[in-house]
Protein backbone atom coordinates (compact mmCIF):
# COMPACT_ATOMS: atom_id res chain seq x y z
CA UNK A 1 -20.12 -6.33 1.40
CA UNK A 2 -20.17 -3.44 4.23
CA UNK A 3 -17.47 -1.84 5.90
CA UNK A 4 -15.92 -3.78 8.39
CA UNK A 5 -17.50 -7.09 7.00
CA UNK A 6 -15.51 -10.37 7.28
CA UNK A 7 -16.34 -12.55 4.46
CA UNK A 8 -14.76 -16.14 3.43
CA UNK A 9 -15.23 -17.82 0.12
CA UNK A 10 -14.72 -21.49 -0.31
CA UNK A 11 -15.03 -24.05 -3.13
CA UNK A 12 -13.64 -26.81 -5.13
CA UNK A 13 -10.96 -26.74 -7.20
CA UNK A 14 -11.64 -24.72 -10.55
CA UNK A 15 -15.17 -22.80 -8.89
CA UNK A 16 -13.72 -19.72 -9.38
CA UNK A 17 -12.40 -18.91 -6.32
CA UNK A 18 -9.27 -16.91 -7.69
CA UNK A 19 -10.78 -15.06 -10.58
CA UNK A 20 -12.80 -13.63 -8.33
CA UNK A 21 -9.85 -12.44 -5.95
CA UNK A 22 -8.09 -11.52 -9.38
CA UNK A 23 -11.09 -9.40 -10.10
CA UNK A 24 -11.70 -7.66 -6.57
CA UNK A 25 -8.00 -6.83 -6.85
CA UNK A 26 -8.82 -5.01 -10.25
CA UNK A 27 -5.84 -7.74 -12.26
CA UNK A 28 -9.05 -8.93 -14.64
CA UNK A 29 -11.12 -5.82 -16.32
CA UNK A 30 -14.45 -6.43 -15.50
CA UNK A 31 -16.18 -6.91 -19.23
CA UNK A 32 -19.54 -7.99 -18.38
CA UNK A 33 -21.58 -6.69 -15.53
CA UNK A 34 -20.07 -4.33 -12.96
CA UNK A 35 -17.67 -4.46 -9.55
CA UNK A 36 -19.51 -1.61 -7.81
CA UNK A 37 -16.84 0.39 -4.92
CA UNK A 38 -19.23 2.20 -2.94
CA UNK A 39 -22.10 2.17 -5.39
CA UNK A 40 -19.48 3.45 -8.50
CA UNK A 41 -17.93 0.79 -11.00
CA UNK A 42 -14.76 0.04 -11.08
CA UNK A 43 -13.44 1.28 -14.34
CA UNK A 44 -10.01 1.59 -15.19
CA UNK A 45 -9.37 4.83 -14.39
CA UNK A 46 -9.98 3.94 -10.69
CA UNK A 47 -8.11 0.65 -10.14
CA UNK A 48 -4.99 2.06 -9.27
CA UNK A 49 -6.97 4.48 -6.70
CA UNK A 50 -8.73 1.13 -5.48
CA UNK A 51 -5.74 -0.88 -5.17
CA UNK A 52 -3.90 1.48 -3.01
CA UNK A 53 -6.85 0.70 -0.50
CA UNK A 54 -6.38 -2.74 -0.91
CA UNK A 55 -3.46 -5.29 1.19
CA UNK A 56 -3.13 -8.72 0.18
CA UNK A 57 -1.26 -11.59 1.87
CA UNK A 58 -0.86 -14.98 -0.19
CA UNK A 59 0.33 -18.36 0.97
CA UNK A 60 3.58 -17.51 0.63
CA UNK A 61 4.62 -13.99 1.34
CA UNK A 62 7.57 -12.54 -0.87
CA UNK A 63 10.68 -11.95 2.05
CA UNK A 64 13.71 -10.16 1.08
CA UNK A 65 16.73 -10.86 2.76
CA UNK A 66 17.19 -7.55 4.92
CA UNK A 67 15.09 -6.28 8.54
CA UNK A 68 12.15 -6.55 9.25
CA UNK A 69 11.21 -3.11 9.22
CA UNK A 70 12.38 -3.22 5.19
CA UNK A 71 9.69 -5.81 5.03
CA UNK A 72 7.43 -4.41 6.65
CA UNK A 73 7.81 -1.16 4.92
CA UNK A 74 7.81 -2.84 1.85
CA UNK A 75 9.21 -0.70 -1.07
CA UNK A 76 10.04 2.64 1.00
CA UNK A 77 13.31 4.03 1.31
CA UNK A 78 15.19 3.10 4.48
CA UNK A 79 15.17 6.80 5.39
CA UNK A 80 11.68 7.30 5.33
CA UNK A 81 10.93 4.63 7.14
CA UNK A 82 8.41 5.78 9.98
CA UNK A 83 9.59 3.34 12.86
CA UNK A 84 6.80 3.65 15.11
CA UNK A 85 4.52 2.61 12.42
CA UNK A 86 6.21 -0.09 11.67
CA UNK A 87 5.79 -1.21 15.43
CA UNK A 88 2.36 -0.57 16.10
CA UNK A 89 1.89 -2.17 12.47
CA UNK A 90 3.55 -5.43 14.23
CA UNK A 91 1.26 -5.17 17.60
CA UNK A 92 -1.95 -5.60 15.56
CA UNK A 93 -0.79 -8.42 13.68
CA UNK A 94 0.14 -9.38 16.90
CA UNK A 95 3.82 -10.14 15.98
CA UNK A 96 5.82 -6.88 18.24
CA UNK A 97 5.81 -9.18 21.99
CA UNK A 98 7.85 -11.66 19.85
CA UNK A 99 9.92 -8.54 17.72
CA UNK A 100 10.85 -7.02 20.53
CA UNK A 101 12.46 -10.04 22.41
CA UNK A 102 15.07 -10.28 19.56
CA UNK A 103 18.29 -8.60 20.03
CA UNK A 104 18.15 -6.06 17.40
CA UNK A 105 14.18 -5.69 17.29
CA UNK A 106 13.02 -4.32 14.16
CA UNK A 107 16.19 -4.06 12.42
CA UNK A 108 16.91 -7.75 12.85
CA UNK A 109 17.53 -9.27 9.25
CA UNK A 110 15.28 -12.29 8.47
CA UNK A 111 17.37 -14.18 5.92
CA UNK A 112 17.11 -15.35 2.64
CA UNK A 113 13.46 -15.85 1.33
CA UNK A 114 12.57 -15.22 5.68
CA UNK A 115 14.55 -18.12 6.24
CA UNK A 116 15.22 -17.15 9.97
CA UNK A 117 11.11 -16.92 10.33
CA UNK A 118 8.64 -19.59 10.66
CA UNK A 119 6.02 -19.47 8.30
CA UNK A 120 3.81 -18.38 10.72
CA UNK A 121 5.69 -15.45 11.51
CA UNK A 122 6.10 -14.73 7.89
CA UNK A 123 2.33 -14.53 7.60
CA UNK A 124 2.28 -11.58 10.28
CA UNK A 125 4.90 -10.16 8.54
CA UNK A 126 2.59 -10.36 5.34
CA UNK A 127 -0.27 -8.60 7.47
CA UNK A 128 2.26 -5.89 9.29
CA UNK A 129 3.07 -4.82 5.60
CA UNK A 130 -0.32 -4.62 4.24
CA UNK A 131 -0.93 -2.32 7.49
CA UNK A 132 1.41 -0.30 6.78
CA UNK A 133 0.65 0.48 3.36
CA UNK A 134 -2.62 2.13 4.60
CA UNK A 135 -4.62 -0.68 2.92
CA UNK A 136 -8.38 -0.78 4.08
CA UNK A 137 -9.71 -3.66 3.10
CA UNK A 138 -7.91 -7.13 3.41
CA UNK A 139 -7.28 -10.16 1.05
CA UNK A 140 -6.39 -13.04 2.17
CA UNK A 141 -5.79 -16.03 -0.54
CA UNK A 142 -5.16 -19.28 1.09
CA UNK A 143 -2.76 -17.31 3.80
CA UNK A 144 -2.84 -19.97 6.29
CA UNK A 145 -3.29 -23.21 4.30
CA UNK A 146 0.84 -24.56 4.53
CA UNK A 147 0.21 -23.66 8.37
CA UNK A 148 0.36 -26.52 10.69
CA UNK A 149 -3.03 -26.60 13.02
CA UNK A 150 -1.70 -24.65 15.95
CA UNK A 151 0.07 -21.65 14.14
CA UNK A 152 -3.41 -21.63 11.77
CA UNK A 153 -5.15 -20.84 15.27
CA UNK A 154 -2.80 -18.14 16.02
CA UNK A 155 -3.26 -16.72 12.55
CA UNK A 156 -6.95 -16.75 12.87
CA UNK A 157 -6.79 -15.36 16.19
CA UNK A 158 -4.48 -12.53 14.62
CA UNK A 159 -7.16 -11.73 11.87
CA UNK A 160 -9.71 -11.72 14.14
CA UNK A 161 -7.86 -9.07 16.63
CA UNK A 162 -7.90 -6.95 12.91
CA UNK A 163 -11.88 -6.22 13.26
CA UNK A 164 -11.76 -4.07 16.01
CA UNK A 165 -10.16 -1.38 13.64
CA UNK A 166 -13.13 -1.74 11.41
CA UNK A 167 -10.95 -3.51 8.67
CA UNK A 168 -12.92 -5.20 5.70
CA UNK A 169 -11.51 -8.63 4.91
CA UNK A 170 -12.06 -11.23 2.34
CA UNK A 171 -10.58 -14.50 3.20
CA UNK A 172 -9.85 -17.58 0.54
CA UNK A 173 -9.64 -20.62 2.47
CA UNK A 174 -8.91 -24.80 1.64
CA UNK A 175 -9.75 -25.52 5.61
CA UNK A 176 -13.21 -24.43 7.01
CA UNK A 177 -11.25 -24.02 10.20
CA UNK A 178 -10.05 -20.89 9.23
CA UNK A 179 -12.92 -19.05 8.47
CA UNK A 180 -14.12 -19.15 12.13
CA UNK A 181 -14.35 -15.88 12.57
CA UNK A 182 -16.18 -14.63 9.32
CA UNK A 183 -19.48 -12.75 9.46
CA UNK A 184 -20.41 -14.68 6.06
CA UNK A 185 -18.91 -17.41 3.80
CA UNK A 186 -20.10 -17.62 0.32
CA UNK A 187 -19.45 -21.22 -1.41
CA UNK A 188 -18.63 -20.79 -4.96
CA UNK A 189 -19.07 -23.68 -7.64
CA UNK A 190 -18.82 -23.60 -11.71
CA UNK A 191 -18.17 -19.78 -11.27
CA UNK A 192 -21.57 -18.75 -9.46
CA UNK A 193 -22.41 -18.51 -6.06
CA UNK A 194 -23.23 -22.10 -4.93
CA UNK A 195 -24.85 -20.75 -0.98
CA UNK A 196 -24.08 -18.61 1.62
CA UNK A 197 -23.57 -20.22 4.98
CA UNK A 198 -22.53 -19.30 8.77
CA UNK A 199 -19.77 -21.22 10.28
CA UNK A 200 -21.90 -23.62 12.04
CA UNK A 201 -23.71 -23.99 9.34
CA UNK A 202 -20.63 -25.20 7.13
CA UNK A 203 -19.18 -27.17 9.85
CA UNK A 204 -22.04 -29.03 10.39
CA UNK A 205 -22.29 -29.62 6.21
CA UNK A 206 -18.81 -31.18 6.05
CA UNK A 207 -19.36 -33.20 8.73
């Protein structure tokens, strides 16, 4: 993968789809072979450097029950809480127009589990935090796959807006749909790489 590359892996069920998210994210140690970060290995004395690069946002992003600029700013004291990060965080996951129509903005509390968000606003709260973290390079596993059709699009759309800061993504999908906007998509199957495909390409294979 290059910088800035926006790649999507799909598969059946058991291809090996997740091991190899578990391994990019540095959760498996690589025994045989090697994951190579800019031409050096990953060993385990640099996974913790890696991972700091790294934000991930899963079907179902983890909410706690406070404002959104705690979840966004996962993890960092309320204090130190840079609130104009947090914003512009929320304007490239295209989420801020809607943030700043409610009453109390960024400090409006989201419920229990994001309750008071749909799940497609969850999702951009998912990518606001990985912004904010400083993460580089993008995982998504399946992010938009309990989205109905439209909010997908919107998603999509969202991730899309993400390559014009040069971000590196990897997206896991179930629908083909959401991998419009990837530069490559690699089909896994059995654990090995089954092809490599455009979007057209894999559109016009399912059909």
């Amino acid at each position: 993968m290059k910088k800035g590359e926006v790649i999507g892996i799909v598969g059946e069920s058991g291809s090996g789809k997740s091991t190899l998210m578990n391994l990019i994210l540095g959760f498996y140690p690589v025994d045989q072979n090697q994951l190579l970060i800019n031409q050096k290995p990953l060993t385990a004395d640099r996974v913790a450097t890696w991972q700091k690069s790294l934000g991930y946002v899963s079907q179902d992003v983890f909410m706690m029950d406070t404002t959104i600029k705690e979840n966004v700013a996962f993890g960092q004291e309320l204090e130190q809480i840079d609130a104009d990060l947090v914003w512009e965080c929320l304007e490239k996951a295209s989420l801020a127009k809607l943030v700043g129509s409610f009453k109390h903005g960024i400090d409006a509390i989201v419920g229990e589990r994001g309750g008071l968000l749909s799940g497609g606003q969850k999702q951009r709260i998912g990518i606001a935090r990985s912004l904010y973290s400083g993460a580089q390079v993008l995982l998504f596993d399946e992010a938009t796959s309990a989205l109905d059709t439209e909010t997908e699009r919107e998603i999509t759309e969202s991730i899309q807006r993400l390559r014009e800061d040069n971000f590196t993504m990897i997206m896991i999908a179930h629908r083909v749909t959401s991998l419009k906007f990837c530069d490559r998509i690699i089909e896994l199957a059995d654990g090995r790489i089954k092809g490599e495909h455009t979007y057209e390409s894999l559109i016009q294979q399912t059909i």
